[in-house]
Protein backbone atom coordinates (compact mmCIF):
# COMPACT_ATOMS: atom_id res chain seq x y z
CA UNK A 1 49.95 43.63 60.03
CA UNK A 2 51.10 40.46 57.63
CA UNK A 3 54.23 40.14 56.57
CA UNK A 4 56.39 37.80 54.66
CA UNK A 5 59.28 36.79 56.03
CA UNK A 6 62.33 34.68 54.20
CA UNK A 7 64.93 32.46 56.63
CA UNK A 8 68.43 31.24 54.54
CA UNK A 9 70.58 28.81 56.08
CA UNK A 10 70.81 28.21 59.33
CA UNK A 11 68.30 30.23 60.55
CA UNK A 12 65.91 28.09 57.62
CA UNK A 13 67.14 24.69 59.42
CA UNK A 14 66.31 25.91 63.03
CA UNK A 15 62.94 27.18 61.79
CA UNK A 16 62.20 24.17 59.56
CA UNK A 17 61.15 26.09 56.99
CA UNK A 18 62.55 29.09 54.21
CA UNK A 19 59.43 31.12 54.18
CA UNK A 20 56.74 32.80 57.02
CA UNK A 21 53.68 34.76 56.66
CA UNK A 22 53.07 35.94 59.87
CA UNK A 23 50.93 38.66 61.27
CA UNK A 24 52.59 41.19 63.60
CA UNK A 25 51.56 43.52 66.29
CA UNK A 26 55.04 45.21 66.59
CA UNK A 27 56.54 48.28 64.26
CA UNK A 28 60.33 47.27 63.89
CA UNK A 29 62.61 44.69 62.30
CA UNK A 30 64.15 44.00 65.37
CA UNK A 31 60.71 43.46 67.13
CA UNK A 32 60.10 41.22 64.59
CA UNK A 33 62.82 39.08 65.58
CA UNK A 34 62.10 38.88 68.88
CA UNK A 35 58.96 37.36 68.13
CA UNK A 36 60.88 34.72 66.44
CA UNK A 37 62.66 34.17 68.98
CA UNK A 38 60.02 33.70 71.47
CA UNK A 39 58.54 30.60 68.95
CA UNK A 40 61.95 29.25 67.95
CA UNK A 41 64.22 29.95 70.75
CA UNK A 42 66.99 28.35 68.99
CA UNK A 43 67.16 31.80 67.29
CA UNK A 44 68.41 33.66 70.22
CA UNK A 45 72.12 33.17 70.14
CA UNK A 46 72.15 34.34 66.50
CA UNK A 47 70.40 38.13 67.11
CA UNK A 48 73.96 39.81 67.17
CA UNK A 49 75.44 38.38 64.07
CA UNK A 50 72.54 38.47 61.83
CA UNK A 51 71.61 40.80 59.22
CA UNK A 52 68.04 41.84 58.33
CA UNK A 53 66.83 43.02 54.56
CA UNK A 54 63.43 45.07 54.41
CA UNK A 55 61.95 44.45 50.78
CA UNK A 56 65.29 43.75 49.62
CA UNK A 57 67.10 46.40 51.06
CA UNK A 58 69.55 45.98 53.97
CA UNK A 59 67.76 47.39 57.17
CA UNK A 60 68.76 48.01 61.08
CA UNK A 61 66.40 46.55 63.76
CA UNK A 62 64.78 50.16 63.88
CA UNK A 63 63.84 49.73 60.81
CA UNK A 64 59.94 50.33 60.49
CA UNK A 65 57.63 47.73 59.01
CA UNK A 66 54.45 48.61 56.94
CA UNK A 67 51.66 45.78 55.95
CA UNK A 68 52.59 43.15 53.30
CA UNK A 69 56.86 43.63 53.65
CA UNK A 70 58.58 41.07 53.08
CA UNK A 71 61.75 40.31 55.69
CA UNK A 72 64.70 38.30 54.81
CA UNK A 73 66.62 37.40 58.03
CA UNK A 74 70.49 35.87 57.15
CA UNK A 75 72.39 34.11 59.63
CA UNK A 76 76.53 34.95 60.07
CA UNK A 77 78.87 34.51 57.04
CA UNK A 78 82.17 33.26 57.03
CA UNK A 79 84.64 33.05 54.33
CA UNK A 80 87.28 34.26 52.73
């Protein structure tokens, strides 16, 4: 399947880019990531702190993908 998938921050500057369209063999959000990591291994040390959005809706890593969804990965935020 094709999907769109959006990188902020950190995960954007490790990636070298904002935006994907990738095509995916896979069925979950957290599969998804894992095939990130495998082409930008950088990404590895971030999967526990990360959160995911599925068409603009928080999701888990079970979260189910369908053709043409977009994904919007976000790295840790701090503040206060």
């Amino acid at each position: 399947m094709r999907l769109q998938v959006k990188l902020f921050s950190l995960l954007r500057e490790i990636c070298n880019q904002n935006e994907l369209y990738l095509d995916f063999e896979g069925e979950t959000a957290g599969e998804l990531w894992a095939q990130l990591e495998e082409q930008y291994p950088a990404l590895r040390p971030l999967r526990a702190s990360r959160a995911i959005a599925v068409n603009r809706q928080h999701a888990q890593e079970e979260q189910l993908l369908k053709e043409g969804d977009e994904v919007a990965f976000f790295p840790p935020v701090s503040g206060g």
